[in-house]
Protein backbone atom coordinates (compact mmCIF):
# COMPACT_ATOMS: atom_id res chain seq x y z
CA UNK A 1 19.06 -2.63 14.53
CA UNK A 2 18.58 -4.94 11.65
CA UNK A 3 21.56 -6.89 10.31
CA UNK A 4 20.89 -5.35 6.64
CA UNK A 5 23.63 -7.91 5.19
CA UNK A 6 22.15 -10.72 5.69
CA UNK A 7 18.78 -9.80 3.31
CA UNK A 8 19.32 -10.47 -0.78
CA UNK A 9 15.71 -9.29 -1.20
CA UNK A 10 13.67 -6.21 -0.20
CA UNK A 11 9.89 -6.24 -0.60
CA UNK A 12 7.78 -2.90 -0.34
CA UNK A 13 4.08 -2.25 -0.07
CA UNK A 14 3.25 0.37 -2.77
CA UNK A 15 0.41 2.37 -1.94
CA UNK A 16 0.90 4.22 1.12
CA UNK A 17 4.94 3.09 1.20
CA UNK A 18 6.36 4.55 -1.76
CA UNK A 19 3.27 6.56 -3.43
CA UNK A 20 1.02 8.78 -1.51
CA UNK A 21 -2.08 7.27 -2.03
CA UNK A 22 -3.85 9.80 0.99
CA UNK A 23 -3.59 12.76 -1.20
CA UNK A 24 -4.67 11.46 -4.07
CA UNK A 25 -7.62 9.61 -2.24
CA UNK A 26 -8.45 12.97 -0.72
CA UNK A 27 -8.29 14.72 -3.64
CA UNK A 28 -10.92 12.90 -5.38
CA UNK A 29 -13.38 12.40 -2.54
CA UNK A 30 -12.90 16.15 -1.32
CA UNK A 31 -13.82 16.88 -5.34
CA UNK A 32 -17.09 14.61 -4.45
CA UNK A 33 -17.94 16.30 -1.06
CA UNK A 34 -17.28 19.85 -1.55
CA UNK A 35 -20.14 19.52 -4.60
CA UNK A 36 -22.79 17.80 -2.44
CA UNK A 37 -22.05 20.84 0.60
CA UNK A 38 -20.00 18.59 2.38
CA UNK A 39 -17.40 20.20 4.72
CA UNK A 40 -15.21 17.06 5.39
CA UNK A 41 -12.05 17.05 6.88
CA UNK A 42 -9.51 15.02 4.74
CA UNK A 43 -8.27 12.74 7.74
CA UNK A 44 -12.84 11.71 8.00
CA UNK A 45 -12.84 11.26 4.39
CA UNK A 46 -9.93 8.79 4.81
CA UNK A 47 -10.64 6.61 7.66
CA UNK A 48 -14.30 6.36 5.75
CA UNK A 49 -12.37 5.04 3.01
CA UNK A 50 -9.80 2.82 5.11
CA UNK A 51 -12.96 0.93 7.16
CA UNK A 52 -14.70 0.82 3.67
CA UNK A 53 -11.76 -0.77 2.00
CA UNK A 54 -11.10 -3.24 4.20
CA UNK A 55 -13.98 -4.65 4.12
CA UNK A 56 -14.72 -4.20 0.89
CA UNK A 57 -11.71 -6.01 0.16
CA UNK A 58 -12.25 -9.15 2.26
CA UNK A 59 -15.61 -10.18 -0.01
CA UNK A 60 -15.96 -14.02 -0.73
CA UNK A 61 -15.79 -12.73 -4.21
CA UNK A 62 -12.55 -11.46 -5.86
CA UNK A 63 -12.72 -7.95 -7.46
CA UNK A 64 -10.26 -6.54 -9.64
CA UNK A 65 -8.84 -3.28 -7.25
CA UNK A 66 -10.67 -0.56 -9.21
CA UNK A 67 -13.91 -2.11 -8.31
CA UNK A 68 -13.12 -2.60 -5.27
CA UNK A 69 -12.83 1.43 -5.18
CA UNK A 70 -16.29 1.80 -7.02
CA UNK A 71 -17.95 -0.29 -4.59
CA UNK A 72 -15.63 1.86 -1.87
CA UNK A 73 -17.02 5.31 -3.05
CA UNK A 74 -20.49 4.07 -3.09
CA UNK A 75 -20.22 2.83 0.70
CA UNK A 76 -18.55 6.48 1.60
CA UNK A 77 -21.89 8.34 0.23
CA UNK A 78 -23.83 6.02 2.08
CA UNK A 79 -22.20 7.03 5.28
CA UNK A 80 -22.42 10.52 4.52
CA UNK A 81 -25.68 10.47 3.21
CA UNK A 82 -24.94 11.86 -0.52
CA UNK A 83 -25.46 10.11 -3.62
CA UNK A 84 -22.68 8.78 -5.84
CA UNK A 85 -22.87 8.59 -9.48
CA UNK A 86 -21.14 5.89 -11.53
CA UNK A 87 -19.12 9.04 -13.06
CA UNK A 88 -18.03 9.72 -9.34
CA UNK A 89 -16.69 6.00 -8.42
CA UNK A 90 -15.17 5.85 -11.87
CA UNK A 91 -13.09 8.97 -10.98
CA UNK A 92 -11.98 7.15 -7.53
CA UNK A 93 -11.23 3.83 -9.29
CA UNK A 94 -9.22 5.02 -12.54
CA UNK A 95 -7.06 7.84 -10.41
CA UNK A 96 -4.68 5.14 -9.00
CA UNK A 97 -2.23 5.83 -11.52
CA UNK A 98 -2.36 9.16 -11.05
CA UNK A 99 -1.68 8.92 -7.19
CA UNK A 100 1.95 10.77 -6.86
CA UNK A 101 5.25 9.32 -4.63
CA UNK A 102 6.65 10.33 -1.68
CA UNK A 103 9.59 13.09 -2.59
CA UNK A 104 11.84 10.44 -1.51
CA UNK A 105 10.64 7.48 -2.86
CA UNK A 106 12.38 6.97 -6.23
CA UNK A 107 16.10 8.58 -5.61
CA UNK A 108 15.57 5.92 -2.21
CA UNK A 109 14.62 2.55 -4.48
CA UNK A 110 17.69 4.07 -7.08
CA UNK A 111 19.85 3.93 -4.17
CA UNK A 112 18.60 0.53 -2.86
CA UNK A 113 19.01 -1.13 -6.21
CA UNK A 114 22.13 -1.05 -6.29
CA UNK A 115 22.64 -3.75 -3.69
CA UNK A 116 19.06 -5.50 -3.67
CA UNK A 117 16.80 -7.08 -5.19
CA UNK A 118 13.48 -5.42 -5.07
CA UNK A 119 10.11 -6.26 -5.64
CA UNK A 120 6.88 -4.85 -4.75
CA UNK A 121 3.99 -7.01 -3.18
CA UNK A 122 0.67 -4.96 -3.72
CA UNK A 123 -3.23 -4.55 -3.44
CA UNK A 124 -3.64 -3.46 -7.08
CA UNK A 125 -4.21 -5.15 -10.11
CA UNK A 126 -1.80 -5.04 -13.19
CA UNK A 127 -3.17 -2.14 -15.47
CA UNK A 128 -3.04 0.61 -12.58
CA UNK A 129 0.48 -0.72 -11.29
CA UNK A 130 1.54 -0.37 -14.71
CA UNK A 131 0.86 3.35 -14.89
CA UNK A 132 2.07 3.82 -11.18
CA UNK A 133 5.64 2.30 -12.04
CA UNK A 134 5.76 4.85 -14.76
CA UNK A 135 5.76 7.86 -12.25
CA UNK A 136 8.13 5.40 -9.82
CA UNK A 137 10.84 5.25 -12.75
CA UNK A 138 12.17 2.07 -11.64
CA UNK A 139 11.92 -1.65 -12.78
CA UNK A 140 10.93 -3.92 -10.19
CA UNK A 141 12.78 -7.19 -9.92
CA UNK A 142 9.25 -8.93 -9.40
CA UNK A 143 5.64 -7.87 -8.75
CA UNK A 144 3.20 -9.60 -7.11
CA UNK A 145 -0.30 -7.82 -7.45
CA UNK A 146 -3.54 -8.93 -5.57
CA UNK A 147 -4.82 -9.63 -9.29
CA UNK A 148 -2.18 -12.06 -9.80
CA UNK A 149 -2.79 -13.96 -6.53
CA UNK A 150 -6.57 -13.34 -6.59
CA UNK A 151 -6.05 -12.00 -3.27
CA UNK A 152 -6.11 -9.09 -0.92
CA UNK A 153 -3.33 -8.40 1.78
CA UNK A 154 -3.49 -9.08 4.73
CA UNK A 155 -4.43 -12.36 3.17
CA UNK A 156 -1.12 -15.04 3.67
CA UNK A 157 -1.11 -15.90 -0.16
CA UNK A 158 0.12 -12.70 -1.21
CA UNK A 159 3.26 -12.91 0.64
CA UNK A 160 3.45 -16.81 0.05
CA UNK A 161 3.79 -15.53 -3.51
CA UNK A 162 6.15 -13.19 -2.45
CA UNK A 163 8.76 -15.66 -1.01
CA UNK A 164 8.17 -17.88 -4.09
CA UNK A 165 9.39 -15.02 -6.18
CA UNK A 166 12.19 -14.52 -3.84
CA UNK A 167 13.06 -17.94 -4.07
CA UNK A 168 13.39 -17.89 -7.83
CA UNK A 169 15.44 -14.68 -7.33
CA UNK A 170 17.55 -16.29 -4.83
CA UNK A 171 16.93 -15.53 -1.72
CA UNK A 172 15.75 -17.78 1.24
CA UNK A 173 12.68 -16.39 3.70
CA UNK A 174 15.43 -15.07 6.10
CA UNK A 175 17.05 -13.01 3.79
CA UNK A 176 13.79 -11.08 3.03
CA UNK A 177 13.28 -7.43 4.14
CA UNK A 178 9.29 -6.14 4.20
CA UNK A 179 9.00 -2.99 4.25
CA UNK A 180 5.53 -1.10 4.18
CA UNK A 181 3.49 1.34 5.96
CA UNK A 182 0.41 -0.39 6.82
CA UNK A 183 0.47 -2.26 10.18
CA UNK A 184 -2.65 -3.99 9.03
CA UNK A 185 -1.97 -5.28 5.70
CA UNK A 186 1.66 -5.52 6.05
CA UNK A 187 3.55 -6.20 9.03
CA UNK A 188 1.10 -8.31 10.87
CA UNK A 189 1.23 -10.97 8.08
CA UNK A 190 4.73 -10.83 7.10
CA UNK A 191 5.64 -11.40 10.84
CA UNK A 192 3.35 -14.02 11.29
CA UNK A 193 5.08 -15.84 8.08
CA UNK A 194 8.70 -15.14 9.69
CA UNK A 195 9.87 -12.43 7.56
CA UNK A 196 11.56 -9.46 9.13
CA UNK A 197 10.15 -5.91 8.70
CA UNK A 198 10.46 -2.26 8.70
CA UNK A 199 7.57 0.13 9.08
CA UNK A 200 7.73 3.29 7.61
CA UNK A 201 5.39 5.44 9.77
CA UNK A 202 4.20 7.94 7.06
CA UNK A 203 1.55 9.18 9.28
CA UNK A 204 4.33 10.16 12.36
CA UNK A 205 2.57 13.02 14.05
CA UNK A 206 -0.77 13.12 11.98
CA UNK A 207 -4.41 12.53 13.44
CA UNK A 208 -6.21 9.72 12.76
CA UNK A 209 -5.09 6.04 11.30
CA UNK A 210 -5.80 7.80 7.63
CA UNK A 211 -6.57 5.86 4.84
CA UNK A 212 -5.11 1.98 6.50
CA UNK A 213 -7.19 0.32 8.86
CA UNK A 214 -5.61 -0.23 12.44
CA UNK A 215 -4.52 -3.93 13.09
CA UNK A 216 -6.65 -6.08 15.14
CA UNK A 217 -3.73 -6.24 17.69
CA UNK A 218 -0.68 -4.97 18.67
CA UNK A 219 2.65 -5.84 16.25
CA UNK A 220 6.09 -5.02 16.50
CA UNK A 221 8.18 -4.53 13.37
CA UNK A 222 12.02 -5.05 13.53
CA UNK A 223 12.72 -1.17 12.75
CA UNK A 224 10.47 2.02 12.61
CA UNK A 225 11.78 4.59 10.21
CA UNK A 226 9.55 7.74 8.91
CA UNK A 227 10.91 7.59 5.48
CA UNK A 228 11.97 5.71 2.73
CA UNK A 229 15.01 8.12 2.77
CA UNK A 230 16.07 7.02 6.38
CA UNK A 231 15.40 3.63 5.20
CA UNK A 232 17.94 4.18 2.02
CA UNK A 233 20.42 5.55 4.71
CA UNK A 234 20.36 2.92 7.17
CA UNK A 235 20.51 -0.30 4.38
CA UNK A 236 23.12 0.58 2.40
């Protein structure tokens, strides 16, 4: 069990952590498939998109997030062999904001704010987290967005930003909680910079890996929790 009052600072992946980004990936791309005859199942339309995104996010180039989910969508009807219109990648790329949270998510960040700091450390770029937070209802303490950084997680610089922002907040590296879903983006690199972690296994009991990638090896996190309730619970 963590020590939980030791950490000043709690930092949270967003999409996938506090919003669920699988249903409002599938909705779109089931919209797509079920118009070219495609009979899909959600958890094949996701790990499409998670071995898309990864890669697509790892080009020499930096794109701004909602291209990188054009570029995404295009790669998925390649795979599938159907076409995708601009119209159809737009749809993928502007519904970020409109992906909804977990039930638990903002009564659990209410709850946690009231004896941390929080900030969230995200692949998105500023416009869709802007219209994200709105559904969140809370005001982060910091963000740090790939646009920002120029940078894609599982890439060190985001969470090198991360702890600079915690600095100016107060808190040294060991009194820094990450907390996220993804195993890929999220806990391998935080552990790898020293910060302590909690996973929140969405995806307990679900087939597949789902819209995140699987890590290139085996990481342990310093707690597993299935919700950002339990979390809320357990921290304060």
């Amino acid at each position: 069990m963590l020590e939980f009052a030791r950490f000043r600072v709690l930092t949270f992946d967003c999409y996938g952590t506090l919003i669920n980004w699988e249903l409002g990936i599938a909705r779109v791309l089931q919209r797509w498939a079920r118009r070219h005859r495609l009979s899909l199942r959600d958890d094949e339309l996701l790990e499409a998109f998670a071995t898309s995104e990864a890669r697509q996010e790892q080009q020499e180039e930096f794109r701004l997030y909602p291209d990188v989910l054009r570029a995404v969508h295009f790669e998925i009807g390649q795979q599938f062999g159907r076409p995708v219109s601009n119209e159809d990648a737009d749809a993928l790329a502007e519904s970020v904001g409109e992906w909804p949270p977990f039930a638990d998510t903002t009564r659990a960040l209410q709850r946690l704010q009231r004896r941390y700091r929080l900030m969230v450390v995200s692949n998105v770029d500023h416009a869709s987290f802007a219209r994200t937070q709105q559904q969140l209802g809370i005001v982060f303490d910091a963000v740090v967005t790939a646009e920002a950084v120029r940078a894609y997680k599982p890439d060190r610089r985001m969470f090198e930003r991360a702890l600079e922002r915690a600095a100016e907040l107060g808190a040294a590296t060991d009194q820094v909680l990450h907390v996220a879903q993804s195993l890929y983006h999220d806990i391998v690199p935080a552990k790898a910079l020293g910060l302590a972690t909690v996973w929140v296994n969405r995806r307990a009991g679900k087939r597949g890996w789902g819209a995140t990638r699987p890590p290139d090896y085996s990481v342990s996190p310093d707690l597993e929790v299935h919700s950002l309730a339990e979390l809320a619970e357990l921290a304060t």
